[in-house]
PDB file of N, CA and C in Angstrom:
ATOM      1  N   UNK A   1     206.041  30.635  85.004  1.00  0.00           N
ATOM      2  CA  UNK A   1     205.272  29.992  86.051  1.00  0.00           C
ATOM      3  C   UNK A   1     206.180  29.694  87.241  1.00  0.00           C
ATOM      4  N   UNK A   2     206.323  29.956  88.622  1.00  0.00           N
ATOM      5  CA  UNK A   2     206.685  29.691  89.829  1.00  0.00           C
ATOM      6  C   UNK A   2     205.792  28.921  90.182  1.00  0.00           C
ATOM      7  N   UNK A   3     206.897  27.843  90.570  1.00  0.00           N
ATOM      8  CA  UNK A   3     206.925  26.646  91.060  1.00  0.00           C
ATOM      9  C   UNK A   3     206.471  26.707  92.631  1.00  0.00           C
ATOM     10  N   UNK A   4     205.647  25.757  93.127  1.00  0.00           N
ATOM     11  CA  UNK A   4     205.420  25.829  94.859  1.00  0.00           C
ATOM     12  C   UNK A   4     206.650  25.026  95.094  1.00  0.00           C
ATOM     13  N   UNK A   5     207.261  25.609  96.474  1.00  0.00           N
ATOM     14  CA  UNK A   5     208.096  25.411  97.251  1.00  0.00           C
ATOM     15  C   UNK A   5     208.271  24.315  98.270  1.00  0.00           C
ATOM     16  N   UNK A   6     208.472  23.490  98.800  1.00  0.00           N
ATOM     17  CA  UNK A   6     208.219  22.812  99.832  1.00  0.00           C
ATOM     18  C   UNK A   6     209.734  22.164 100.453  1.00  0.00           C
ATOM     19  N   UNK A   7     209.780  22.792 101.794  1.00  0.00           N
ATOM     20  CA  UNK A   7     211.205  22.879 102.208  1.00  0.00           C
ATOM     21  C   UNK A   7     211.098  21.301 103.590  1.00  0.00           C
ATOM     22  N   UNK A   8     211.440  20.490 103.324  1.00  0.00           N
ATOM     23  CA  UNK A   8     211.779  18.849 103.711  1.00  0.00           C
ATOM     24  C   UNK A   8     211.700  19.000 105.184  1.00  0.00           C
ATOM     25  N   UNK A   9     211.822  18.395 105.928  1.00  0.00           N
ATOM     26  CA  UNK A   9     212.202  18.579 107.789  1.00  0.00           C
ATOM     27  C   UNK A   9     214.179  18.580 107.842  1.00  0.00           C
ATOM     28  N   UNK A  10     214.233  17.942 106.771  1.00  0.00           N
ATOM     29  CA  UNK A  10     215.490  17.845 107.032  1.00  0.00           C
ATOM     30  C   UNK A  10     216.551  19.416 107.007  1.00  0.00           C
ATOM     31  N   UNK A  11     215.654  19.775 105.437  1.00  0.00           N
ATOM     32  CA  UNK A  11     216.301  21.379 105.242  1.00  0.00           C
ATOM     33  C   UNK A  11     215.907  22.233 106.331  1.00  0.00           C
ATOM     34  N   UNK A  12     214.452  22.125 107.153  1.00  0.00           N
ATOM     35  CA  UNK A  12     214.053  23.059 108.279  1.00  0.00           C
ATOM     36  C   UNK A  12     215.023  23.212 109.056  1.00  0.00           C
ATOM     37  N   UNK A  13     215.379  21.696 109.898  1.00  0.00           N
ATOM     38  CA  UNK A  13     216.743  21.734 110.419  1.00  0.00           C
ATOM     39  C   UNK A  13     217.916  22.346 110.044  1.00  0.00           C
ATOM     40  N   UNK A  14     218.317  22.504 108.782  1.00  0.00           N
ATOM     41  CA  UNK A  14     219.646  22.743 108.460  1.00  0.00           C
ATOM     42  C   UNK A  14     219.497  24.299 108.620  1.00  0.00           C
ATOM     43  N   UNK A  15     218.403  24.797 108.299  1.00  0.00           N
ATOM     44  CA  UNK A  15     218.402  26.276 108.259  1.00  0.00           C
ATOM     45  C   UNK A  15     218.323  26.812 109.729  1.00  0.00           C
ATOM     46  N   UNK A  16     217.725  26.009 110.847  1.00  0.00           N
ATOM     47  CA  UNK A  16     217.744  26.032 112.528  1.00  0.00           C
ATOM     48  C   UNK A  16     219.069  26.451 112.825  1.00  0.00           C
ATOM     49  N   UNK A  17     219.503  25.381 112.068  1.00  0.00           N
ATOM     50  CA  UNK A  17     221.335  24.950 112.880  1.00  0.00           C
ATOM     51  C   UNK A  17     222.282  26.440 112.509  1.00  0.00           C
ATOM     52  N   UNK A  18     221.722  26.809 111.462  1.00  0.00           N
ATOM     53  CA  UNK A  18     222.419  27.882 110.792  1.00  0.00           C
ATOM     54  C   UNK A  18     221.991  28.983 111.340  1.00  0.00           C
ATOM     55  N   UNK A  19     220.995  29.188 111.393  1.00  0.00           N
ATOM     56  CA  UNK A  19     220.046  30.469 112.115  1.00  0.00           C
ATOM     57  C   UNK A  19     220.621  30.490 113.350  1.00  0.00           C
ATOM     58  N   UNK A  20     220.962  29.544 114.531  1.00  0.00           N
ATOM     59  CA  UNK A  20     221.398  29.465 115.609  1.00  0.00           C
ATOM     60  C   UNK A  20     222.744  30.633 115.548  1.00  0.00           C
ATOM     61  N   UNK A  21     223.432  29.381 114.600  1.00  0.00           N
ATOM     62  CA  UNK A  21     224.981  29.902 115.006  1.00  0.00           C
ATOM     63  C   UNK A  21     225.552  31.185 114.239  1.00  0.00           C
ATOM     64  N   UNK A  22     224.510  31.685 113.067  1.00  0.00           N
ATOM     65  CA  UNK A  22     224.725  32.877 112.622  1.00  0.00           C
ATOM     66  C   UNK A  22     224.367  34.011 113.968  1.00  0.00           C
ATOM     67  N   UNK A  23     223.142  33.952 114.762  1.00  0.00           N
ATOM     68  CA  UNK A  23     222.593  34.421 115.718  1.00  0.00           C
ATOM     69  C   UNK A  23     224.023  34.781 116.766  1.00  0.00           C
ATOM     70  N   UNK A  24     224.416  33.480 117.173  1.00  0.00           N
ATOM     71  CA  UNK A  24     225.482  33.945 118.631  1.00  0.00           C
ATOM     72  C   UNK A  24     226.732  34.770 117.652  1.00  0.00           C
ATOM     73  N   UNK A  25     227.273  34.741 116.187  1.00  0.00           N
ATOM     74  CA  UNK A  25     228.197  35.106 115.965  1.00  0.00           C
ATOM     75  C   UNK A  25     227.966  36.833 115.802  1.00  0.00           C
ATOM     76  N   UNK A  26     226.336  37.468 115.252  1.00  0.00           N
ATOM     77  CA  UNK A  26     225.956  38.542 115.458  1.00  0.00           C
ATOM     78  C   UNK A  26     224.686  38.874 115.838  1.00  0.00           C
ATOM     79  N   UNK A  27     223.693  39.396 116.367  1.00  0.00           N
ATOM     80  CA  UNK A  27     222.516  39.428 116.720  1.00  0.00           C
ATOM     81  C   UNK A  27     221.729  40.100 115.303  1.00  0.00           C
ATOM     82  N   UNK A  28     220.857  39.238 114.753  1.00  0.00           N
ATOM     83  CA  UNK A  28     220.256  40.070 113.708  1.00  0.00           C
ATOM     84  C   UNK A  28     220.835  39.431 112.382  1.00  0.00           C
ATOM     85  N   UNK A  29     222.228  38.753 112.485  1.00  0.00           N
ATOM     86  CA  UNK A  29     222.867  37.685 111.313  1.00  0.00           C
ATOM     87  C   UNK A  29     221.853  36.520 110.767  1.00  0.00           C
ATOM     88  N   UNK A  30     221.271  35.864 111.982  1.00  0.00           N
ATOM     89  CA  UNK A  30     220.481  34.705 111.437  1.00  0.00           C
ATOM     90  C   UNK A  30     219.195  34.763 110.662  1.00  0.00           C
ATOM     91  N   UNK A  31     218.932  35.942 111.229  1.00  0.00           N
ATOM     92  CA  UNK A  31     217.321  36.845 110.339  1.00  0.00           C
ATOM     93  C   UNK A  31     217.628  37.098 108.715  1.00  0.00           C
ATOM     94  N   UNK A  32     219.495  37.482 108.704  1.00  0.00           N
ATOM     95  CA  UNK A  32     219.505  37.544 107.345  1.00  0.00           C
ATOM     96  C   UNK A  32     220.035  36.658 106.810  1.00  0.00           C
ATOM     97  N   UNK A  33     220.389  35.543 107.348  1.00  0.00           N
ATOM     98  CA  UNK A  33     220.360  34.479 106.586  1.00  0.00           C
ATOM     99  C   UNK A  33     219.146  34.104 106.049  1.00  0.00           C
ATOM    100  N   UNK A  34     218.073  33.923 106.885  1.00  0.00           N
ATOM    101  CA  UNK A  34     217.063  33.189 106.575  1.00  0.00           C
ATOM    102  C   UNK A  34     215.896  34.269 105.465  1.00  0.00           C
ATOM    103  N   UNK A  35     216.457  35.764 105.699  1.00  0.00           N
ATOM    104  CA  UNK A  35     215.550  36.404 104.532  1.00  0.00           C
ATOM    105  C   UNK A  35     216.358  36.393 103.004  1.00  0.00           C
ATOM    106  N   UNK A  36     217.656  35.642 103.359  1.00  0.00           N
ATOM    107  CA  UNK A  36     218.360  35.784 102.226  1.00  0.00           C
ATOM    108  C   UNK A  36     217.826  34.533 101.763  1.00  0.00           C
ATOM    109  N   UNK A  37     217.675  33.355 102.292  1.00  0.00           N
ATOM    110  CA  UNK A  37     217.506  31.871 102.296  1.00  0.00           C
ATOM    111  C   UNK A  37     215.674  31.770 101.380  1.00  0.00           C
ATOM    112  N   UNK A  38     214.894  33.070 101.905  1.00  0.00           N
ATOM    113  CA  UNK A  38     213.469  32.979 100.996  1.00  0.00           C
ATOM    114  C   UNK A  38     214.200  33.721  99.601  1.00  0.00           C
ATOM    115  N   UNK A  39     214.835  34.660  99.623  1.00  0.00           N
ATOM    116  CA  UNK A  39     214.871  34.967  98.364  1.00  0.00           C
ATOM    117  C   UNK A  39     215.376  34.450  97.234  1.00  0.00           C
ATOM    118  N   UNK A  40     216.456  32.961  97.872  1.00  0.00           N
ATOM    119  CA  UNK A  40     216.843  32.510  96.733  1.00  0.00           C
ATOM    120  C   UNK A  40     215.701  31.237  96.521  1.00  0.00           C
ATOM    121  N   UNK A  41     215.046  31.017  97.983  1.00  0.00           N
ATOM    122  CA  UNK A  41     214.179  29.514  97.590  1.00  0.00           C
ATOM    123  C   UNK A  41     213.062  30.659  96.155  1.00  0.00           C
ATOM    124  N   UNK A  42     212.750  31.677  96.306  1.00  0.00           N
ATOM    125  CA  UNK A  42     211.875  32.333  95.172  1.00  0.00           C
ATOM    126  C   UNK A  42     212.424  32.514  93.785  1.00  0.00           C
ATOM    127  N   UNK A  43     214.208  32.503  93.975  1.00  0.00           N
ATOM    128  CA  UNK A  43     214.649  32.377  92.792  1.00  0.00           C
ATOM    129  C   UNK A  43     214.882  30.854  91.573  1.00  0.00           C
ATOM    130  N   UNK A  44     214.723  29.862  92.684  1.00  0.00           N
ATOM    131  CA  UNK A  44     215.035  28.511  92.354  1.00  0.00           C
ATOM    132  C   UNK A  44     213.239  28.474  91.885  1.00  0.00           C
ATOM    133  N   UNK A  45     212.363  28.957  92.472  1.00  0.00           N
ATOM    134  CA  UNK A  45     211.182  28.930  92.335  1.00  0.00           C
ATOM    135  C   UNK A  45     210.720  29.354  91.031  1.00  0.00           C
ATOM    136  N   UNK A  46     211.484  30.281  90.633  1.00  0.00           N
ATOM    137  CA  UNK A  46     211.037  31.118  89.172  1.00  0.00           C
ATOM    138  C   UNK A  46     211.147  30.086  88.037  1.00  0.00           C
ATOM    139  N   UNK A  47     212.312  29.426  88.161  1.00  0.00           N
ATOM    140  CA  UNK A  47     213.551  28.879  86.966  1.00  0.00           C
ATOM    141  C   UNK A  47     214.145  27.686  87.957  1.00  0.00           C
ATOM    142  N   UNK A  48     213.190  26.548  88.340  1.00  0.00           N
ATOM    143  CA  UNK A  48     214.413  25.549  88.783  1.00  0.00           C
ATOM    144  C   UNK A  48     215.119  24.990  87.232  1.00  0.00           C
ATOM    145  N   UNK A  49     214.757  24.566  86.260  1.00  0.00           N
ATOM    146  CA  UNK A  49     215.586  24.183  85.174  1.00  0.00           C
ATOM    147  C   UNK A  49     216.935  24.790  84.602  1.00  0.00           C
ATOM    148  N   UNK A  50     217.148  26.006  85.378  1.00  0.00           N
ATOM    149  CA  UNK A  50     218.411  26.729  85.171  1.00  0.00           C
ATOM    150  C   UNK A  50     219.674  26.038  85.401  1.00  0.00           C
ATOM    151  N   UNK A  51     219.310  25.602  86.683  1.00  0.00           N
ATOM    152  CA  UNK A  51     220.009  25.035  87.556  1.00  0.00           C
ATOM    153  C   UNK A  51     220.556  23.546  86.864  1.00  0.00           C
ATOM    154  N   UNK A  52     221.852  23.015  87.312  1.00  0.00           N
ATOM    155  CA  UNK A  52     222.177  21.844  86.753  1.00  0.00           C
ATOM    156  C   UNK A  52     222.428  20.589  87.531  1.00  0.00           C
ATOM    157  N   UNK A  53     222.204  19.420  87.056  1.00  0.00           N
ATOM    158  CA  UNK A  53     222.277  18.886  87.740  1.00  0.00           C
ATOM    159  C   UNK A  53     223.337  17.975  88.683  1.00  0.00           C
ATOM    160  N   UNK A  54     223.547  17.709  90.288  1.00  0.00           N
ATOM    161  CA  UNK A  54     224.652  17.237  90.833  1.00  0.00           C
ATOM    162  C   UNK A  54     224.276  15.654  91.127  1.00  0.00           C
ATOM    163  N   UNK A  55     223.735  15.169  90.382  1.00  0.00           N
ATOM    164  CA  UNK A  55     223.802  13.732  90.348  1.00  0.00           C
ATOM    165  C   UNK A  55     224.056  12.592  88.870  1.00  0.00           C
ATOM    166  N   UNK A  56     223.840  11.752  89.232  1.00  0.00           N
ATOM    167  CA  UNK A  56     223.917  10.795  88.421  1.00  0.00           C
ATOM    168  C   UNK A  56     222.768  10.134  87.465  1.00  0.00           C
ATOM    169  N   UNK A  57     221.753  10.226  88.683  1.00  0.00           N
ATOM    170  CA  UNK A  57     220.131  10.044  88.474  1.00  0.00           C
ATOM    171  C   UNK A  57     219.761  11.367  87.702  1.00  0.00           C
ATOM    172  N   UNK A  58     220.258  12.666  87.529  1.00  0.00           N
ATOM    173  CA  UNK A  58     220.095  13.832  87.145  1.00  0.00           C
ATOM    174  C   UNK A  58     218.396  14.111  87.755  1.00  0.00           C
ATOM    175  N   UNK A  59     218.771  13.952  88.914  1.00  0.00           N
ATOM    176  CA  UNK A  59     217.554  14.609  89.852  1.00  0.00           C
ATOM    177  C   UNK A  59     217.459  15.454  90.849  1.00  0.00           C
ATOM    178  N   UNK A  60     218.459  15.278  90.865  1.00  0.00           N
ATOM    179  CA  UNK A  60     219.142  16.732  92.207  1.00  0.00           C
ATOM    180  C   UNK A  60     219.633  17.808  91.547  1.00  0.00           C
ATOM    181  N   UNK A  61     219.481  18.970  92.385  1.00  0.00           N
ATOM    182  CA  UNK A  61     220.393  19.930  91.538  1.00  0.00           C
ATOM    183  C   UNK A  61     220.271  21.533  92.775  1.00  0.00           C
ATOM    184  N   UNK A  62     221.488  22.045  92.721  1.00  0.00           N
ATOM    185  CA  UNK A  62     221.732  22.854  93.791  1.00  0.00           C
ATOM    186  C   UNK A  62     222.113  24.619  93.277  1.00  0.00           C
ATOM    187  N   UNK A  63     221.685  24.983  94.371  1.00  0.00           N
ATOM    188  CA  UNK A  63     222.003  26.500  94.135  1.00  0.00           C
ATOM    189  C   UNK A  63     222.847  27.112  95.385  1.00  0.00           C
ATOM    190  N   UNK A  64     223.995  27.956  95.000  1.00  0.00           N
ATOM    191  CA  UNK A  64     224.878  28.350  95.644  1.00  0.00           C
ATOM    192  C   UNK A  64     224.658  29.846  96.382  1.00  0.00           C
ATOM    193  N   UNK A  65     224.088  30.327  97.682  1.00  0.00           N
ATOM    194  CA  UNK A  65     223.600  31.489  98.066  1.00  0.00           C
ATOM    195  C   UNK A  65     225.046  32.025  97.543  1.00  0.00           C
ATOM    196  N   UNK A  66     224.922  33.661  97.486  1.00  0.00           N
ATOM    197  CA  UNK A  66     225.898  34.493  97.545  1.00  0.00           C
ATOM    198  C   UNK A  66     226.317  35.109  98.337  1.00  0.00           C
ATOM    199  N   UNK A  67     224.970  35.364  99.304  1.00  0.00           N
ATOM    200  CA  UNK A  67     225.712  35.882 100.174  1.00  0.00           C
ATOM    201  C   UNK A  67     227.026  34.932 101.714  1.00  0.00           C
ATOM    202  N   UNK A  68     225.812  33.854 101.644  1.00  0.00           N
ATOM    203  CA  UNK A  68     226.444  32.954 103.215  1.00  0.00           C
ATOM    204  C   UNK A  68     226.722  31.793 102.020  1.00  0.00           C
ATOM    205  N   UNK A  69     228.246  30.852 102.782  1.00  0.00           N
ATOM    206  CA  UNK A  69     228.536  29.976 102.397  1.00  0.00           C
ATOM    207  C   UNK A  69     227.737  28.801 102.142  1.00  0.00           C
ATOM    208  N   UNK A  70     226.486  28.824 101.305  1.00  0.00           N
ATOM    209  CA  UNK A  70     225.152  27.413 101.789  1.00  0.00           C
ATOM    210  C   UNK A  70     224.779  27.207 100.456  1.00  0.00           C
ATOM    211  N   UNK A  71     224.673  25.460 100.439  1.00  0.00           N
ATOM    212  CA  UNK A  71     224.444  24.888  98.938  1.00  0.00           C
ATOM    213  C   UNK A  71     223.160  24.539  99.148  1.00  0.00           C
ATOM    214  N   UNK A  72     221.591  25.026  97.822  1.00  0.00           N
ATOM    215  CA  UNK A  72     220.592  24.717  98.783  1.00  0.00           C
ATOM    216  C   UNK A  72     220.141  23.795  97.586  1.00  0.00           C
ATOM    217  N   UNK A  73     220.328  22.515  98.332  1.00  0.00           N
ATOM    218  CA  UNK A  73     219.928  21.393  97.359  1.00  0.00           C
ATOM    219  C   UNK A  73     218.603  21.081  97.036  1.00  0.00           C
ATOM    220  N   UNK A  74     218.059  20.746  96.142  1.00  0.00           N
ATOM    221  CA  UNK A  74     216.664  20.490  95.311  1.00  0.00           C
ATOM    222  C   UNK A  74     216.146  19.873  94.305  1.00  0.00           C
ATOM    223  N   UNK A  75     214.995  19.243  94.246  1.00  0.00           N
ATOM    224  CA  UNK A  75     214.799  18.757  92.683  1.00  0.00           C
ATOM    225  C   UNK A  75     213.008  19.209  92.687  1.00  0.00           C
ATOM    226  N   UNK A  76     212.730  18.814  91.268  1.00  0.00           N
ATOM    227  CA  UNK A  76     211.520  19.385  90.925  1.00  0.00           C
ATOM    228  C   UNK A  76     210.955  17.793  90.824  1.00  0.00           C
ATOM    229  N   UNK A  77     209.424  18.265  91.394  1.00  0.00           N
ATOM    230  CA  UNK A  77     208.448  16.452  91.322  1.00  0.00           C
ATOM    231  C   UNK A  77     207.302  17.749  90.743  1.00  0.00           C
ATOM    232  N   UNK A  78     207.114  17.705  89.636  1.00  0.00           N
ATOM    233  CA  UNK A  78     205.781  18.334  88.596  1.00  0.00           C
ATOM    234  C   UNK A  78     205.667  19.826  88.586  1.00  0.00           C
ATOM    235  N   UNK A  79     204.910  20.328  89.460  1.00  0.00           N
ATOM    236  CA  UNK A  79     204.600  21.619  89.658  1.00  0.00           C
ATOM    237  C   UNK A  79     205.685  22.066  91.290  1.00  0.00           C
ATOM    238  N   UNK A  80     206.659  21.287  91.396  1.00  0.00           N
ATOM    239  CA  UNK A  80     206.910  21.542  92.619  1.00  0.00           C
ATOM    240  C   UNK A  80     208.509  21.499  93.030  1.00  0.00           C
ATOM    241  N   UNK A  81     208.864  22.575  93.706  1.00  0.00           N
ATOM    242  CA  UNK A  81     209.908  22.268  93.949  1.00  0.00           C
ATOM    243  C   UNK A  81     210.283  21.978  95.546  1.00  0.00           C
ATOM    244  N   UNK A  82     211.306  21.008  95.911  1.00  0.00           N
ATOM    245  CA  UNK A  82     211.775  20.360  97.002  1.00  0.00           C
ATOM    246  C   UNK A  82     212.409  20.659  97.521  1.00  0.00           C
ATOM    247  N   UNK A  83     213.009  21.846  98.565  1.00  0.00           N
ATOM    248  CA  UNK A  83     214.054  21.573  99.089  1.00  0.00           C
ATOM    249  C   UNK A  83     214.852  20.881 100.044  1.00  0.00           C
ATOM    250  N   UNK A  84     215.716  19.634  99.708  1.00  0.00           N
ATOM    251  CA  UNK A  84     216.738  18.839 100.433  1.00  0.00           C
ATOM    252  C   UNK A  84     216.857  19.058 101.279  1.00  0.00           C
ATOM    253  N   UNK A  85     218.334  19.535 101.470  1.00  0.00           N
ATOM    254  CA  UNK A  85     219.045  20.204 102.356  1.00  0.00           C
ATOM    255  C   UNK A  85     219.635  21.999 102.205  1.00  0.00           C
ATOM    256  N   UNK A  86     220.069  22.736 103.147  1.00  0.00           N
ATOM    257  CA  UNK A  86     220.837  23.471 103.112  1.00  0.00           C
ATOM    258  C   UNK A  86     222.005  23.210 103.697  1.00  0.00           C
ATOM    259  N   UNK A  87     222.946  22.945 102.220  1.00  0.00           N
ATOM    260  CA  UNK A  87     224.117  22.514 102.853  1.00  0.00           C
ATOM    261  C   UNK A  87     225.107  23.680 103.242  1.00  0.00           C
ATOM    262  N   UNK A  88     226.067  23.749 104.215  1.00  0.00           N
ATOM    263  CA  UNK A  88     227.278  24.494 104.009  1.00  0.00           C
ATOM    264  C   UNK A  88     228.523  23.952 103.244  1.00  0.00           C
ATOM    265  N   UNK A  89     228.367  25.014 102.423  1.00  0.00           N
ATOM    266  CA  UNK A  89     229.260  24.507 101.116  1.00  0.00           C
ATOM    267  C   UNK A  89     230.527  24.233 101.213  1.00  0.00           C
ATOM    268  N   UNK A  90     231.301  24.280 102.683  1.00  0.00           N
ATOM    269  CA  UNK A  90     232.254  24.047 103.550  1.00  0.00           C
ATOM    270  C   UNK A  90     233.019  22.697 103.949  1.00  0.00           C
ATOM    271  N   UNK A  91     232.099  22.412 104.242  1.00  0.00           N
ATOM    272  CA  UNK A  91     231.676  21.144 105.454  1.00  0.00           C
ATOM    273  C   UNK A  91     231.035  20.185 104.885  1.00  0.00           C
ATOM    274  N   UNK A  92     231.847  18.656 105.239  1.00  0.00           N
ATOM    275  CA  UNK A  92     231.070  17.645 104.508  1.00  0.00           C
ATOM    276  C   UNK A  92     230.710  17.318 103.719  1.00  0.00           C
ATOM    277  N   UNK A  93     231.320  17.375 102.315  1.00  0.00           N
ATOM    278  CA  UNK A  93     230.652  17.166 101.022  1.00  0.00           C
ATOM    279  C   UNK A  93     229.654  16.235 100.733  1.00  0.00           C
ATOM    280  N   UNK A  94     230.003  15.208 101.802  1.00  0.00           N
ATOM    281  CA  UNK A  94     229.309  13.803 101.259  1.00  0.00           C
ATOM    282  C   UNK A  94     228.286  14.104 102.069  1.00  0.00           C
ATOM    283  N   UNK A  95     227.748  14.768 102.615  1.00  0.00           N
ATOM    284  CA  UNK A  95     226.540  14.637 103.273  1.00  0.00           C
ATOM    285  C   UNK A  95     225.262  15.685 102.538  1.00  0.00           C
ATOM    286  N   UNK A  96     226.160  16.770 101.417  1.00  0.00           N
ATOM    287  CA  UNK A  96     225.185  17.452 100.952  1.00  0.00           C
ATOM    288  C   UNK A  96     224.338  16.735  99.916  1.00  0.00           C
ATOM    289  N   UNK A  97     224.215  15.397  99.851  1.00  0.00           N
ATOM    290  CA  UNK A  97     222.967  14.016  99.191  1.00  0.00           C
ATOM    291  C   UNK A  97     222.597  13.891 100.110  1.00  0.00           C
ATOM    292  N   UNK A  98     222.628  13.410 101.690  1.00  0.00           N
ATOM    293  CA  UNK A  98     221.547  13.125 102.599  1.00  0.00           C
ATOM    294  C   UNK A  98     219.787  13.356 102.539  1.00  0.00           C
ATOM    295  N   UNK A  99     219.433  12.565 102.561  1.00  0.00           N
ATOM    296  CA  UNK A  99     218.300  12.508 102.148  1.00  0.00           C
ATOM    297  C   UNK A  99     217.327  11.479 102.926  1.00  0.00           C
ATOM    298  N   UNK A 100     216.104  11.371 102.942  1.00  0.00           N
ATOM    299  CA  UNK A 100     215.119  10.561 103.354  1.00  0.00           C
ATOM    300  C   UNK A 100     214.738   9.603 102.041  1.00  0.00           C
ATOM    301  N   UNK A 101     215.817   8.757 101.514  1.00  0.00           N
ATOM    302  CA  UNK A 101     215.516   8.041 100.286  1.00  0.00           C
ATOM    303  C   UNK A 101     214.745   8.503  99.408  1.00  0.00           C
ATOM    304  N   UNK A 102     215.206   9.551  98.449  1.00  0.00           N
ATOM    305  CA  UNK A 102     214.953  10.294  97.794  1.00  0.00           C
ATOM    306  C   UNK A 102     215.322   9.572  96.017  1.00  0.00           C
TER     307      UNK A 102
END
């Protein structure tokens, strides 16, 4: 059973910010970020329980793209999965929990 998807305002943004600056570094880069970015939200979609968890609350839990450096954080509420943020797995550790009191 695949799970419905539902990607936060916050992750919309993160994938903007990324789409941007993949864009000026090649023309046509940010398109594949973001077709790479559906194929893994469809893979987290298949099997979020695969995935393990990066909290304490054991309610979060993240998936690592392969291709671009991006942690795409998530948890499941029933039939549904959430996505957080897209973090860059780079940059800021402490901000890949940011959240809208989650």
């Amino acid at each position: 059973m695949a799970y419905k998807v539902v990607i936060t305002p916050l992750a919309h943004l993160d994938e903007f910010e990324a789409y941007e600056w993949y864009e000026l570094q090649r023309i046509g880069l940010g398109e594949e970020l973001l077709t790479e970015l559906e194929t893994c939200y469809q893979k987290i979609a298949g099997h979020p329980e695969y995935f393990s968890f990066i909290d304490e609350r054991k309610e979060l839990r993240d998936f690592l793209m392969p291709r671009f450096p991006f942690l795409i954080v998530f948890r499941m509420i029933n039939n549904t999965v959430e996505i957080i943020t897209v973090h860059h797995a780079k940059k800021h550790p402490s901000k890949k929990y940011r959240s809208q009191d989650f």
